[in-house]
N, C-alpha and C. Protein backbone atom coordinates (compact mmCIF):
# COMPACT_ATOMS: atom_id res chain seq x y z
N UNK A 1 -5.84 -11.26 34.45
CA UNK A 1 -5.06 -11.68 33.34
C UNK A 1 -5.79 -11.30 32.07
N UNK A 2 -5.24 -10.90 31.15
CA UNK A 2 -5.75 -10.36 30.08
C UNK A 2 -4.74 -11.06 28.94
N UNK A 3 -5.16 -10.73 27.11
CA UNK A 3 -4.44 -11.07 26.29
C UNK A 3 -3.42 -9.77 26.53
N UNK A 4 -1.90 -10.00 25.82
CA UNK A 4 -0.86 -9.28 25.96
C UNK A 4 -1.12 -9.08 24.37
N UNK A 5 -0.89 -7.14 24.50
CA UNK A 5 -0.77 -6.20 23.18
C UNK A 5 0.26 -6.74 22.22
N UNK A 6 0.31 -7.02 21.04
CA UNK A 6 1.37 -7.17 20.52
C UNK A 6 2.15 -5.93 20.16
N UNK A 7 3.34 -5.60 19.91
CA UNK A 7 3.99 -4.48 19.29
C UNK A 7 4.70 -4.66 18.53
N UNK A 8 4.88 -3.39 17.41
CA UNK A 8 5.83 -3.70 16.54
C UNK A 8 6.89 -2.42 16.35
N UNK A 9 7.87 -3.09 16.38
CA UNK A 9 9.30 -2.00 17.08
C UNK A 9 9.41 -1.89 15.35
N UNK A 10 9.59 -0.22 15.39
CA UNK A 10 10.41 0.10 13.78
C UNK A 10 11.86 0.07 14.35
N UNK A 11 12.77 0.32 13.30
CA UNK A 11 13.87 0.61 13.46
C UNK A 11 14.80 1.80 13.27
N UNK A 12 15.22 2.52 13.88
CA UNK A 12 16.01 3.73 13.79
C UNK A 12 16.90 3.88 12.23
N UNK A 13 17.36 2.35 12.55
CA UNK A 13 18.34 2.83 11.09
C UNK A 13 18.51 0.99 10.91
N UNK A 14 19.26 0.98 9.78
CA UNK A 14 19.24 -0.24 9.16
C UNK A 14 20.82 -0.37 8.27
N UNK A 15 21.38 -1.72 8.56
CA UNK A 15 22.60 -1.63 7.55
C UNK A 15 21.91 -2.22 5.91
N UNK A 16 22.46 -1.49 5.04
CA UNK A 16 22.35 -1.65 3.21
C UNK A 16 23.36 -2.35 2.83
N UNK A 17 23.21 -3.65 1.87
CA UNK A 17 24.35 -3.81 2.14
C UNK A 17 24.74 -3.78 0.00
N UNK A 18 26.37 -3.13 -0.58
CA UNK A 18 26.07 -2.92 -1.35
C UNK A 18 26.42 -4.43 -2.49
N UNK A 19 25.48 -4.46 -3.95
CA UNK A 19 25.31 -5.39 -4.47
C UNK A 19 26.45 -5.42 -5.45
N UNK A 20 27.60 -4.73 -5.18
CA UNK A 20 28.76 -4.46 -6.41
C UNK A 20 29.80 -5.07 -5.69
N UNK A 21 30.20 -4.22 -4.52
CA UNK A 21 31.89 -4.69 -3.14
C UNK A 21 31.04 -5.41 -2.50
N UNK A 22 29.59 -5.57 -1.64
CA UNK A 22 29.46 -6.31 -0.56
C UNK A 22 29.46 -5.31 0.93
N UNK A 23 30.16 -4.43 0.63
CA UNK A 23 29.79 -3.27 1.69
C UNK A 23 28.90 -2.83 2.57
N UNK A 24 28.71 -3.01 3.82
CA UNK A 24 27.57 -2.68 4.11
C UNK A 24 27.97 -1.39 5.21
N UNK A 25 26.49 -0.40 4.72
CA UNK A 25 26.17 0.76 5.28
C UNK A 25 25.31 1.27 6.24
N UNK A 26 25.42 1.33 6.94
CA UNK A 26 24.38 2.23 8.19
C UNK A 26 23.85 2.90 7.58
N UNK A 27 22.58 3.41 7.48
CA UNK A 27 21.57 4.10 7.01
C UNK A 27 20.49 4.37 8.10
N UNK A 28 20.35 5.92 8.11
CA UNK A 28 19.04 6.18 8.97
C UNK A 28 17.87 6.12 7.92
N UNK A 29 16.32 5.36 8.72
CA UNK A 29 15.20 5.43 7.90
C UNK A 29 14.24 6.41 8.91
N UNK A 30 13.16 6.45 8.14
CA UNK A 30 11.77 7.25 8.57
C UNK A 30 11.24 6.96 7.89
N UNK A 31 9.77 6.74 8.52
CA UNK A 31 8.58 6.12 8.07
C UNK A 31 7.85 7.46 6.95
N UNK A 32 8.19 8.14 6.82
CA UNK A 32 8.01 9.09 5.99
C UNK A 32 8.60 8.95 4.15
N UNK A 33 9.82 8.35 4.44
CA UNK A 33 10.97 8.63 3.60
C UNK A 33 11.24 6.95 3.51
N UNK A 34 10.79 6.73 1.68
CA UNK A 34 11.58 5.45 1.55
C UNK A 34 12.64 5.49 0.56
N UNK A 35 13.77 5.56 0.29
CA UNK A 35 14.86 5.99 -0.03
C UNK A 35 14.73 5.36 -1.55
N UNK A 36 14.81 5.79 -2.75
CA UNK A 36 15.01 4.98 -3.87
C UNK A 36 16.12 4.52 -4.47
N UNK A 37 17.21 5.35 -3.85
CA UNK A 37 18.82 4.87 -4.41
C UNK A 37 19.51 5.17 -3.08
N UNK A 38 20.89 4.68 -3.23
CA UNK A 38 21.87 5.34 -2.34
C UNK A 38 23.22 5.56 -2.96
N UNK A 39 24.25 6.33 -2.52
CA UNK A 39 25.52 6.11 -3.06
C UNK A 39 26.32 5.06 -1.96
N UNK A 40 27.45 4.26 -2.36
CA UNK A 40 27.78 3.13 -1.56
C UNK A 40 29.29 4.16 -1.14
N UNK A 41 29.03 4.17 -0.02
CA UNK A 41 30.84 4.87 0.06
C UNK A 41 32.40 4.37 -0.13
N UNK A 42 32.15 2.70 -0.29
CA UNK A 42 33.01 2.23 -0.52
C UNK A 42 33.63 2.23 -2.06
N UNK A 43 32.84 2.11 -2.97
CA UNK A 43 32.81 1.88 -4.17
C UNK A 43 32.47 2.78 -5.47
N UNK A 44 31.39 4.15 -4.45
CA UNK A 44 30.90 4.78 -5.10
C UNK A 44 29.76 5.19 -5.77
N UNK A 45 29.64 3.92 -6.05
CA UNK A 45 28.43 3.25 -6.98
C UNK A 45 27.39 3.65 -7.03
N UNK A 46 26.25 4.40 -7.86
CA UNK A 46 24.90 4.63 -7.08
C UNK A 46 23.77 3.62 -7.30
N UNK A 47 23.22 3.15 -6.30
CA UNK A 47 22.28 1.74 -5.87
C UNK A 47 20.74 2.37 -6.18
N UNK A 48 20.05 2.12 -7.46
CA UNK A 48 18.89 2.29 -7.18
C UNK A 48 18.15 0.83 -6.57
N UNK A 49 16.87 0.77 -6.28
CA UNK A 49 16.11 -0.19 -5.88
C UNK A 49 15.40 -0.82 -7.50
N UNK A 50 15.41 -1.85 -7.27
CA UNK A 50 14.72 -2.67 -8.93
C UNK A 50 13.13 -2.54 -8.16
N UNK A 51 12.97 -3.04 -9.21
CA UNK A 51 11.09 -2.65 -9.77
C UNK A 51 10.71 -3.55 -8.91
N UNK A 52 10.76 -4.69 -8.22
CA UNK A 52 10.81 -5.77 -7.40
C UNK A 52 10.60 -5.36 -6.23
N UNK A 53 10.55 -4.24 -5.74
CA UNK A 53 11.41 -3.47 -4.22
C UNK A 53 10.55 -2.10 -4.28
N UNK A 54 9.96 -1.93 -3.41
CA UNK A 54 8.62 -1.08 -2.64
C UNK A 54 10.61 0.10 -2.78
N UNK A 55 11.54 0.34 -2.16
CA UNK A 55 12.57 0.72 -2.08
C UNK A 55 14.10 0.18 -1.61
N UNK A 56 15.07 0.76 -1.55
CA UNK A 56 16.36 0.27 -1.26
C UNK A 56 16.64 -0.39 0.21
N UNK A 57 15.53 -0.29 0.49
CA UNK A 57 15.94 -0.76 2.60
C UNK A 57 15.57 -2.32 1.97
N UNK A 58 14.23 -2.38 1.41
CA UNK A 58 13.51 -3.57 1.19
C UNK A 58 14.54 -4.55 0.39
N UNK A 59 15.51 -3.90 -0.64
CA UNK A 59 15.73 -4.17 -1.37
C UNK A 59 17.55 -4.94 -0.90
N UNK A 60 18.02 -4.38 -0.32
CA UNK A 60 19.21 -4.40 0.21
C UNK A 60 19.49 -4.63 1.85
N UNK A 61 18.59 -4.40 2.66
CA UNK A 61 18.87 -4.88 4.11
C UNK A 61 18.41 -6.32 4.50
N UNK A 62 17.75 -7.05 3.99
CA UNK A 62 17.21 -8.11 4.39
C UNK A 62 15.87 -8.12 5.13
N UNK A 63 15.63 -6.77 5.45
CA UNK A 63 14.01 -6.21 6.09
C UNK A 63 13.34 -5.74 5.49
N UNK A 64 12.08 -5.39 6.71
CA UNK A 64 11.35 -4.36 5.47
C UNK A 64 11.37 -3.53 5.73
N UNK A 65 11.09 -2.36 4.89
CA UNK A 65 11.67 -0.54 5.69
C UNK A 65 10.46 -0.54 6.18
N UNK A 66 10.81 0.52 7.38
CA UNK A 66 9.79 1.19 8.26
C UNK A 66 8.35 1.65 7.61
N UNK A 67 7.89 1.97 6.09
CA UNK A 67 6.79 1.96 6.03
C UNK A 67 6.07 0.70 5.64
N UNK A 68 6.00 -0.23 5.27
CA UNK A 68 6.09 -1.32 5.09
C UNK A 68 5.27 -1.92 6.37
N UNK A 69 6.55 -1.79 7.61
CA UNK A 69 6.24 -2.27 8.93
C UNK A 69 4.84 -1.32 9.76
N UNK A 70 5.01 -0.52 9.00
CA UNK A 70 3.54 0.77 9.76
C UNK A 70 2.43 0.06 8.88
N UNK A 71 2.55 -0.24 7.83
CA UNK A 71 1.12 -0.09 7.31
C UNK A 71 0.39 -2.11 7.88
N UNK A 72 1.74 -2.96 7.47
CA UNK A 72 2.06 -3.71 8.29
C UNK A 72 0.82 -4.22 9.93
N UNK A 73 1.81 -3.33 10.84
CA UNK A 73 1.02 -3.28 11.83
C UNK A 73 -0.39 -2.39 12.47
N UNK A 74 -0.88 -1.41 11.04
CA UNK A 74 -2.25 -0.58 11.40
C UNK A 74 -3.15 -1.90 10.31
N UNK A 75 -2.81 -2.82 9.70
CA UNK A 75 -3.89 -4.15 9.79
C UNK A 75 -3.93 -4.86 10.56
N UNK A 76 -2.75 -5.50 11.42
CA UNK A 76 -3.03 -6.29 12.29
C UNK A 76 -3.50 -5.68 13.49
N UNK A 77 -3.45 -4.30 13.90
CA UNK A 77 -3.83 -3.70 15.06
C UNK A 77 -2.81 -3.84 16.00
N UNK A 78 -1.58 -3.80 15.97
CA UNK A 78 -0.58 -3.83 16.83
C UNK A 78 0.08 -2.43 16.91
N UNK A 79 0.90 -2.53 18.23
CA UNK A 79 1.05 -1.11 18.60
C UNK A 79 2.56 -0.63 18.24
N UNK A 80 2.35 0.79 17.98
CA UNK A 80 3.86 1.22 17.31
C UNK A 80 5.33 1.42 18.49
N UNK A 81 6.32 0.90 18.39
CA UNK A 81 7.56 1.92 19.49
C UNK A 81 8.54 1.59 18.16
């Protein structure tokens, strides 16, 4: 018996949801790429992220975007999927 690894699952994609209609959007992320605006397809609108907000995932999904969660889990030492 040993201690069990912790892991920390990123996420493929994430819904945005927008702050004008309420709309929410599927969005693919990468830990590469933190998105600073989006356009909302319902409404149009283009969504930047406020000064408050590392970016728009952080800012609008209720999570934290995938880099966030990497840098995240290379302090605690937990493993990536």
């Amino acid at each position: 018996m040993g201690r069990k690894k912790s892991v920390q699952r990123i996420p493929k994609s994430v819904l945005l949801k927008c702050p004008h209609c309420l709309q929410r959007t599927k969005a693919l992320v990468d830990i590469e790429n933190c998105p600073q605006k989006f356009t909302c397809p319902k409404c149009e609108q283009e969504v930047r992220n406020p000064l408050t907000s590392c970016c728009v995932i952080c800012a609008f999904s209720g999570k934290k975007c995938p880099r966030s969660l990497y840098m995240e889990a290379k302090v605690r030492g937990l493993e990536l999927r």
